[in-house]
N, C-alpha and C. Protein backbone atom coordinates (compact mmCIF):
# COMPACT_ATOMS: atom_id res chain seq x y z
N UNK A 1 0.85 -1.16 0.00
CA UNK A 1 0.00 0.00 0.00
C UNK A 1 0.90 1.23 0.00
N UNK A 2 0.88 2.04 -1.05
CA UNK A 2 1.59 3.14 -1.52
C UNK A 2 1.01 4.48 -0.07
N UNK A 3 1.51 5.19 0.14
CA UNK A 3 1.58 6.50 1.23
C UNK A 3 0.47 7.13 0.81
N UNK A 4 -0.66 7.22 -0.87
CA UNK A 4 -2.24 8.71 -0.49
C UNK A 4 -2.45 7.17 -0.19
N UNK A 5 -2.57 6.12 -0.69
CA UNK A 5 -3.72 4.99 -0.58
C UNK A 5 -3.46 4.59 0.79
N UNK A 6 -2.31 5.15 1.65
CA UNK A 6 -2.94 4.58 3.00
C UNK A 6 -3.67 5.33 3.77
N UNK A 7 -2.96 7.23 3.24
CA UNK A 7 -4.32 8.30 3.55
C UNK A 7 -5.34 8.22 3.40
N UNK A 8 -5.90 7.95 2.14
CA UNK A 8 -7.30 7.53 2.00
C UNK A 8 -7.73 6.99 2.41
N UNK A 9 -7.28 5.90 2.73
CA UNK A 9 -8.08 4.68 3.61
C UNK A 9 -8.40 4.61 5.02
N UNK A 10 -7.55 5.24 5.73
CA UNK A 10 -7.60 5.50 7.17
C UNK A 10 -7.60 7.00 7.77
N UNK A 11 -7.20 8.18 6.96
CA UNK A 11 -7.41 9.00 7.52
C UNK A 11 -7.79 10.30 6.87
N UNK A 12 -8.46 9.86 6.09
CA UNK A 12 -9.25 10.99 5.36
C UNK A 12 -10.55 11.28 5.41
N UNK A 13 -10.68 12.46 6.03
CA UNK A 13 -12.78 12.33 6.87
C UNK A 13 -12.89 13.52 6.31
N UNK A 14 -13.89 14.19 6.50
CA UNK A 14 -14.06 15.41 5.96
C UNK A 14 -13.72 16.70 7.37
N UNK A 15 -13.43 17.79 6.83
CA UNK A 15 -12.24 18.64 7.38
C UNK A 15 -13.68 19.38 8.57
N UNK A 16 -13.56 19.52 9.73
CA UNK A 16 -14.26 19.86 10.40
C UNK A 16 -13.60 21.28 10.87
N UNK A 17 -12.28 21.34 11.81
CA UNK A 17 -11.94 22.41 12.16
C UNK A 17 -10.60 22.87 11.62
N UNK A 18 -10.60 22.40 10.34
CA UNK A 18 -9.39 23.02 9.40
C UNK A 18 -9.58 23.46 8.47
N UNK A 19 -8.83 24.58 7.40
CA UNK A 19 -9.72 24.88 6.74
C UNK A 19 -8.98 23.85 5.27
N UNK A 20 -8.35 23.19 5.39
CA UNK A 20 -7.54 22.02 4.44
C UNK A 20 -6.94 20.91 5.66
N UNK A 21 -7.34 19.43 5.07
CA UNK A 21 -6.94 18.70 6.31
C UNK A 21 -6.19 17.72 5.57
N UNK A 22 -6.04 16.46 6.06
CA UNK A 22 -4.79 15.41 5.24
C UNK A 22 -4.96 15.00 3.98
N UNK A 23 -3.72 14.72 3.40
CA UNK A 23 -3.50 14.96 1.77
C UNK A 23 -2.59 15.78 1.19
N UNK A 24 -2.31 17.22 1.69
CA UNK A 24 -1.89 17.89 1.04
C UNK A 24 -0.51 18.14 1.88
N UNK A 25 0.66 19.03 1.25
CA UNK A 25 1.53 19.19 1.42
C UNK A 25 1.45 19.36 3.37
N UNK A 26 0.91 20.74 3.29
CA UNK A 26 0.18 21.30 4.75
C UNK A 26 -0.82 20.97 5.25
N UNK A 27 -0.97 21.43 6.57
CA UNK A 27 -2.84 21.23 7.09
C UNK A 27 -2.87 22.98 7.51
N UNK A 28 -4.05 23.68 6.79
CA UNK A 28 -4.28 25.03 7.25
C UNK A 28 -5.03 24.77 8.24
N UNK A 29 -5.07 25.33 9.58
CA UNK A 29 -5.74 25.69 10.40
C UNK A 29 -6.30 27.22 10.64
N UNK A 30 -7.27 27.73 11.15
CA UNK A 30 -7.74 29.10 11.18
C UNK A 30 -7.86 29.00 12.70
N UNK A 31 -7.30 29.48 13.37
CA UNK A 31 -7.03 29.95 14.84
C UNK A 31 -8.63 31.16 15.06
N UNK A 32 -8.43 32.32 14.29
CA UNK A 32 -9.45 32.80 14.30
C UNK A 32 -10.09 33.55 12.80
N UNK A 33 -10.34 33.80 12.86
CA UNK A 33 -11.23 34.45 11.41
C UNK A 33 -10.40 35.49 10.87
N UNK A 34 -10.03 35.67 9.70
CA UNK A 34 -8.85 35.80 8.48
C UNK A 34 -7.13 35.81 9.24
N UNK A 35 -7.23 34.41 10.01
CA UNK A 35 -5.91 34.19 10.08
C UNK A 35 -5.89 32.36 9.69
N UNK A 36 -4.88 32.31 8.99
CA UNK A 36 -5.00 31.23 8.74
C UNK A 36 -3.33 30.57 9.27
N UNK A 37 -3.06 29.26 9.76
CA UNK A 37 -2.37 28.75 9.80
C UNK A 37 -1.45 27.65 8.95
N UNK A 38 -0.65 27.40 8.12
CA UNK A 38 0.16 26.19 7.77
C UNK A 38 1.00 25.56 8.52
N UNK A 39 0.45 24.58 8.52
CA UNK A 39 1.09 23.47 9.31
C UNK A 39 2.00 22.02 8.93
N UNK A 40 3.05 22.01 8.76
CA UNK A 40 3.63 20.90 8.00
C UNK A 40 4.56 20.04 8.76
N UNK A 41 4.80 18.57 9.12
CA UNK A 41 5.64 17.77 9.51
C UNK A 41 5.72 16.63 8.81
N UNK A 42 6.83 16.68 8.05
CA UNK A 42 7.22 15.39 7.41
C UNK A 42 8.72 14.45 8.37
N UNK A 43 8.21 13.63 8.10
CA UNK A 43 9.54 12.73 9.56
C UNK A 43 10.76 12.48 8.32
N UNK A 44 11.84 12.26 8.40
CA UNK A 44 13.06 11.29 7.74
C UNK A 44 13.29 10.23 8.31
N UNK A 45 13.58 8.98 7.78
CA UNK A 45 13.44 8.42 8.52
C UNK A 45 14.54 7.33 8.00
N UNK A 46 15.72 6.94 8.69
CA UNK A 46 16.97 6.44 8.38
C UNK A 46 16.87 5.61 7.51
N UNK A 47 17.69 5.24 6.41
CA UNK A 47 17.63 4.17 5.61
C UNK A 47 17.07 4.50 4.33
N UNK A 48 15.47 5.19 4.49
CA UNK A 48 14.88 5.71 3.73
C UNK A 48 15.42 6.89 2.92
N UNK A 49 15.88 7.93 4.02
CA UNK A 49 15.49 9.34 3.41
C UNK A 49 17.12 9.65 4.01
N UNK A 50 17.84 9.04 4.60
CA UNK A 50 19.19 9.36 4.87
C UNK A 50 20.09 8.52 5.47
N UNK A 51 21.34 8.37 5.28
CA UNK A 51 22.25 6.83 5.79
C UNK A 51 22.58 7.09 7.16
N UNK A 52 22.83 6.14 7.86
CA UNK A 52 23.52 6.28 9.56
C UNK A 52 24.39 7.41 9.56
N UNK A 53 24.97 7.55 8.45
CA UNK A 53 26.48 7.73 8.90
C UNK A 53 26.04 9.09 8.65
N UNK A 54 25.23 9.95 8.01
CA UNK A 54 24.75 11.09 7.81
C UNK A 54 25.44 12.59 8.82
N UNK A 55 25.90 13.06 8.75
CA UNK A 55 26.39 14.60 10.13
C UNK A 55 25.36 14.73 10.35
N UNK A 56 25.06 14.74 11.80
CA UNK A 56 23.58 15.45 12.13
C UNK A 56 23.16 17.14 12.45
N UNK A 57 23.98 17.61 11.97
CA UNK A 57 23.81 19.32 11.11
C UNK A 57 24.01 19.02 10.24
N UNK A 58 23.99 18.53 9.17
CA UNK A 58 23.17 18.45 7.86
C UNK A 58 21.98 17.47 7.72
N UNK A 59 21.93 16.41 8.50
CA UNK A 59 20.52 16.40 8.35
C UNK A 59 19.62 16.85 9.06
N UNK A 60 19.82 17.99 10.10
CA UNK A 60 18.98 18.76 10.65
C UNK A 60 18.67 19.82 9.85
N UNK A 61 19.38 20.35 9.00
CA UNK A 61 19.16 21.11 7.77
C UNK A 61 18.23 20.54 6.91
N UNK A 62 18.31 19.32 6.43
CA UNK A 62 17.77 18.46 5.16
C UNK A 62 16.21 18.65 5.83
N UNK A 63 16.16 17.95 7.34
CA UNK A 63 15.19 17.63 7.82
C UNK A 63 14.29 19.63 7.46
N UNK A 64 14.98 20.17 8.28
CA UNK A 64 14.04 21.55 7.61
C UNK A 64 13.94 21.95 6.91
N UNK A 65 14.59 21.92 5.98
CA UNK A 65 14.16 22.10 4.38
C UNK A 65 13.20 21.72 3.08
N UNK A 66 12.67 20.43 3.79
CA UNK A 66 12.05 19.52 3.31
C UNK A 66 10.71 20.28 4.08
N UNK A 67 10.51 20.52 5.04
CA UNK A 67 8.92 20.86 5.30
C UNK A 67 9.23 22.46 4.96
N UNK A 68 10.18 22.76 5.02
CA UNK A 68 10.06 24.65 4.25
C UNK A 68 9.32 24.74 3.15
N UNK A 69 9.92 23.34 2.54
CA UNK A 69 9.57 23.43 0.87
C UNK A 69 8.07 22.93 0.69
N UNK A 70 7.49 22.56 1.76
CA UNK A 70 5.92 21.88 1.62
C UNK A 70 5.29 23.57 2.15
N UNK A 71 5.90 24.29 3.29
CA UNK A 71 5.46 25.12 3.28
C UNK A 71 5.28 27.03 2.16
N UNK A 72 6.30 26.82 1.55
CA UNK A 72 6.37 27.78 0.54
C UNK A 72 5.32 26.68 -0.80
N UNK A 73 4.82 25.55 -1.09
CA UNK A 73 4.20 25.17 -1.67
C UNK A 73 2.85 25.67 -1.59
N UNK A 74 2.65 25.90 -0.41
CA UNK A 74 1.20 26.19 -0.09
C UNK A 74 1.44 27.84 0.09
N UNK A 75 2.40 28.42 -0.31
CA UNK A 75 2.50 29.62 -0.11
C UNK A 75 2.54 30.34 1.29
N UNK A 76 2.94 29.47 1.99
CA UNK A 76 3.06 30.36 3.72
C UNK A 76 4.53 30.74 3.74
N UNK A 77 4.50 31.72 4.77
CA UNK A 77 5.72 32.29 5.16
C UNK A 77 6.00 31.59 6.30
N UNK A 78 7.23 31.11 6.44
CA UNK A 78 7.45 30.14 8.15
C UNK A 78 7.45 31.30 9.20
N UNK A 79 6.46 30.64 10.21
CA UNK A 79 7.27 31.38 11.78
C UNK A 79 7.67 30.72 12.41
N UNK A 80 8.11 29.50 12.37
CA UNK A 80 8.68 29.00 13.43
C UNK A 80 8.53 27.08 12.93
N UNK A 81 9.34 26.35 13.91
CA UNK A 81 9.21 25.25 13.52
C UNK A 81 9.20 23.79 14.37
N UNK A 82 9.01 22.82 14.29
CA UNK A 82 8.85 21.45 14.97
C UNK A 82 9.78 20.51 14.82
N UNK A 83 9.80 19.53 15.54
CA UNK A 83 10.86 18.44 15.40
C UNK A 83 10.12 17.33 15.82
N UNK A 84 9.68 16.28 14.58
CA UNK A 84 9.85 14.95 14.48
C UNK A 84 10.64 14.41 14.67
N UNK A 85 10.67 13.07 15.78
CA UNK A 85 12.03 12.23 15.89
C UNK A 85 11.59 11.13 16.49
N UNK A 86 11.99 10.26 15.65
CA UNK A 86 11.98 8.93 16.42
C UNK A 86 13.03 7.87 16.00
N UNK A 87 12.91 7.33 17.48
CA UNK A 87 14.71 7.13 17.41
C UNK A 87 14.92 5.78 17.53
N UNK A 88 15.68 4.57 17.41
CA UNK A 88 15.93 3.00 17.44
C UNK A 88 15.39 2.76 19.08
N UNK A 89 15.17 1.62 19.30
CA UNK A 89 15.49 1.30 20.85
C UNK A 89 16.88 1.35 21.65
């Protein structure tokens, strides 16, 4: 099962308190009325998207660059940012 077909299948409902919900690059949220929020976290995840041996200031770079670029997709300006991590046992 390919990554929309597992969105679709399990977590795609219709958008209640967002004003764009899963699927897309971002999730907009509206905090209050003509403010809108973008919201983006994509994980890396070893093996996949970068090797062990990787410097971890550059892939702390890679890692933010990659949701910058989902966020200038949807046309937001960043204020600030998150950290996905999950780590071996």
């Amino acid at each position: 099962m390919g990554e929309f077909e597992l969105i679709d299948r399990f977590f795609k409902r219709p958008v209640q308190r967002a004003v764009l919900g899963v699927g897309d690059d971002c999730a907009l949220l509206q905090p209050t009325p003509g403010m809108q929020l973008a919201v983006s976290t994509d994980l890396l995840v070893e093996g996949r998207h970068f090797l062990s041996t990787v410097d971890p200031a550059r892939l702390g770079h890679k890692a933010l660059a990659v949701n910058l670029s989902d966020l200038a997709a949807c046309g937001a300006k960043p204020l600030g940012f998150t950290l996905s991590l999950a780590l071996p046992r």
